[in-house]
C-alpha atoms as a PDB file:
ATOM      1  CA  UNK A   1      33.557  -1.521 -26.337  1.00  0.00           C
ATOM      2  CA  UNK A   2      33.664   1.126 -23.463  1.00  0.00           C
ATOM      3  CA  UNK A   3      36.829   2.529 -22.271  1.00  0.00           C
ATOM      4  CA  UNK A   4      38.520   2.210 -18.859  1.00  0.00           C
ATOM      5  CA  UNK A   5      36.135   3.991 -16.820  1.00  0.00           C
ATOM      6  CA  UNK A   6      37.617   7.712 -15.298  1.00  0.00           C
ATOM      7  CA  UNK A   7      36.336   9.486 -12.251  1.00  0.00           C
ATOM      8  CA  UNK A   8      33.871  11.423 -14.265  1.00  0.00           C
ATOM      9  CA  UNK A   9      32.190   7.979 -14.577  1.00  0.00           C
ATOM     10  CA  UNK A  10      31.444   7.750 -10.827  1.00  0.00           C
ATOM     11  CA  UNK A  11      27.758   8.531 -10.109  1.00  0.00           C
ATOM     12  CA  UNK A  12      27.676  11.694  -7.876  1.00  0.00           C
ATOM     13  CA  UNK A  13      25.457  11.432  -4.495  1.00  0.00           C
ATOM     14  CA  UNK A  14      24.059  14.915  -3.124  1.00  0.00           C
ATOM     15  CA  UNK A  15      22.460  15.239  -0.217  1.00  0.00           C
ATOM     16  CA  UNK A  16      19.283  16.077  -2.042  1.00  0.00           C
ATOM     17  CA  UNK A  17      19.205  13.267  -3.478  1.00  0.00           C
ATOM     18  CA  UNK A  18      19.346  11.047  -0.399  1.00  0.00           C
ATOM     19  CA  UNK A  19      16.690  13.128   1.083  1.00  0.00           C
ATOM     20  CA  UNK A  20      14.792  12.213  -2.298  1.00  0.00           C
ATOM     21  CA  UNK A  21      15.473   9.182  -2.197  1.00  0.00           C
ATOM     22  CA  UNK A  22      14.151   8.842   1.753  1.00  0.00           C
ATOM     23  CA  UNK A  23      10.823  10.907   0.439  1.00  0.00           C
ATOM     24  CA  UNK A  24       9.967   8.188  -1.884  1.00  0.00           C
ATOM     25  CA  UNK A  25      11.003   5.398   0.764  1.00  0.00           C
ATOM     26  CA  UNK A  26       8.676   7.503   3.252  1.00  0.00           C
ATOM     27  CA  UNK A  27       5.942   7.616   0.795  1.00  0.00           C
ATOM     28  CA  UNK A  28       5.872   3.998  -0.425  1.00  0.00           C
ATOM     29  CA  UNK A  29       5.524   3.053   3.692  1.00  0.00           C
ATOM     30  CA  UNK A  30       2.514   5.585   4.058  1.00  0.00           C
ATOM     31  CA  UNK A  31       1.042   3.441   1.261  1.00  0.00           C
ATOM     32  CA  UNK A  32       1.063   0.022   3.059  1.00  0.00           C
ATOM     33  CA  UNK A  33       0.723   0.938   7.049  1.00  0.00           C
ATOM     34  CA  UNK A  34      -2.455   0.766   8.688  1.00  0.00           C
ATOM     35  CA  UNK A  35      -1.846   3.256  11.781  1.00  0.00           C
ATOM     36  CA  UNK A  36      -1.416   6.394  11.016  1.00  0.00           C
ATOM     37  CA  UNK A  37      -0.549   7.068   7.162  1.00  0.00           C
ATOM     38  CA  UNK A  38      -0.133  11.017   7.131  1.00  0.00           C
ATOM     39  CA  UNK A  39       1.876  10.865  10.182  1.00  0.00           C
ATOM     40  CA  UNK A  40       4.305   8.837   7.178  1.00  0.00           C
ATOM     41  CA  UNK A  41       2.926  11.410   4.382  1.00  0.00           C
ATOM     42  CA  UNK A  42       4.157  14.392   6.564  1.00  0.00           C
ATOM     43  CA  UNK A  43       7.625  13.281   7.150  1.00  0.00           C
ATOM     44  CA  UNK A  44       7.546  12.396   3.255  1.00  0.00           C
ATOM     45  CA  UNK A  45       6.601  16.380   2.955  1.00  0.00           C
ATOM     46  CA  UNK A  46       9.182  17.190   4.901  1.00  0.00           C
ATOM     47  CA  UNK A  47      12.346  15.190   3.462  1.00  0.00           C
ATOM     48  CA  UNK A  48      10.978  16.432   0.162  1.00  0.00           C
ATOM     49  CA  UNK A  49      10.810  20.398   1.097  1.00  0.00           C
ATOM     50  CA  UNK A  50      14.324  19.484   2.911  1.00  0.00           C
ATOM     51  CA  UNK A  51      16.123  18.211  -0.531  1.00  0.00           C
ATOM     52  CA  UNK A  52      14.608  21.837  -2.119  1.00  0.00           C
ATOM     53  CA  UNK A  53      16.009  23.433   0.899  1.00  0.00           C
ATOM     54  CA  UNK A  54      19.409  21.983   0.898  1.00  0.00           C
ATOM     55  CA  UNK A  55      20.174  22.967  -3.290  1.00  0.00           C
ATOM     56  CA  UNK A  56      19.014  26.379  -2.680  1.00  0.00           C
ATOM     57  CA  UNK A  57      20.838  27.055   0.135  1.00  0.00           C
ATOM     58  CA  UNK A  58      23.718  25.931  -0.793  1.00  0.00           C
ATOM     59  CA  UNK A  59      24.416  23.458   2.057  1.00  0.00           C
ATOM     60  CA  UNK A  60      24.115  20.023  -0.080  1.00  0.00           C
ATOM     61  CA  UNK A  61      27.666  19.724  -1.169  1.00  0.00           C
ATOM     62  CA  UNK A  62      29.221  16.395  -2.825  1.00  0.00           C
ATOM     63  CA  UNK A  63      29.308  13.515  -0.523  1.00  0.00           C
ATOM     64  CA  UNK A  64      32.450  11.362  -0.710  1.00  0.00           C
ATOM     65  CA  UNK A  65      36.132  11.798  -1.532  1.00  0.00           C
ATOM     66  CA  UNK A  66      37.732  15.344  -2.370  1.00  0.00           C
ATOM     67  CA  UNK A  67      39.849  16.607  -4.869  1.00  0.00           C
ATOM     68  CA  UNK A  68      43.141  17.361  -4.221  1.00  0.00           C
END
C-alpha cells in the first residue's frame, strides 16, 4: 500500500520537455502529410535543438507553482 502522496510525488514539467514533447508531435505529422513533409521535419529540428538550447542556457526553469 502506497502512502499519502507528498509534493515530491508531483511529476515536474520543464520547458524542455514540452518542446520534446512538440518535436515528437511535429515528427509523427511529417510522417502522415502529403504536402510538404520536411517543411514538418524542420520545425521538428528546430523544437528539438530548442529543448537542448533551453537546459543549457539556463532559461527552462520549473513550470507551475513556487515555493514559498
Amino acid at each position: 500500500m502506497r502512502p499519502n502522496p507528498t509534493e515530491e510525488d508531483h511529476v515536474r514539467l520543464e520547458l524542455r520537455s514540452i518542446l520534446l514533447l512538440a518535436a515528437v508531435v511535429v515528427f509523427i505529422v511529417a510522417i502522415f502529410v502529403d504536402r510538404n513533409p520536411l517543411k514538418w521535419i524542420a520545425a521538428g529540428l528546430a523544437l528539438f535543438a530548442a529543448a537542448f538550447l533551453v537546459s543549457e542556457t539556463g532559461i527552462g526553469r520549473r513550470l507551475g507553482r513556487r515555493r514559498l
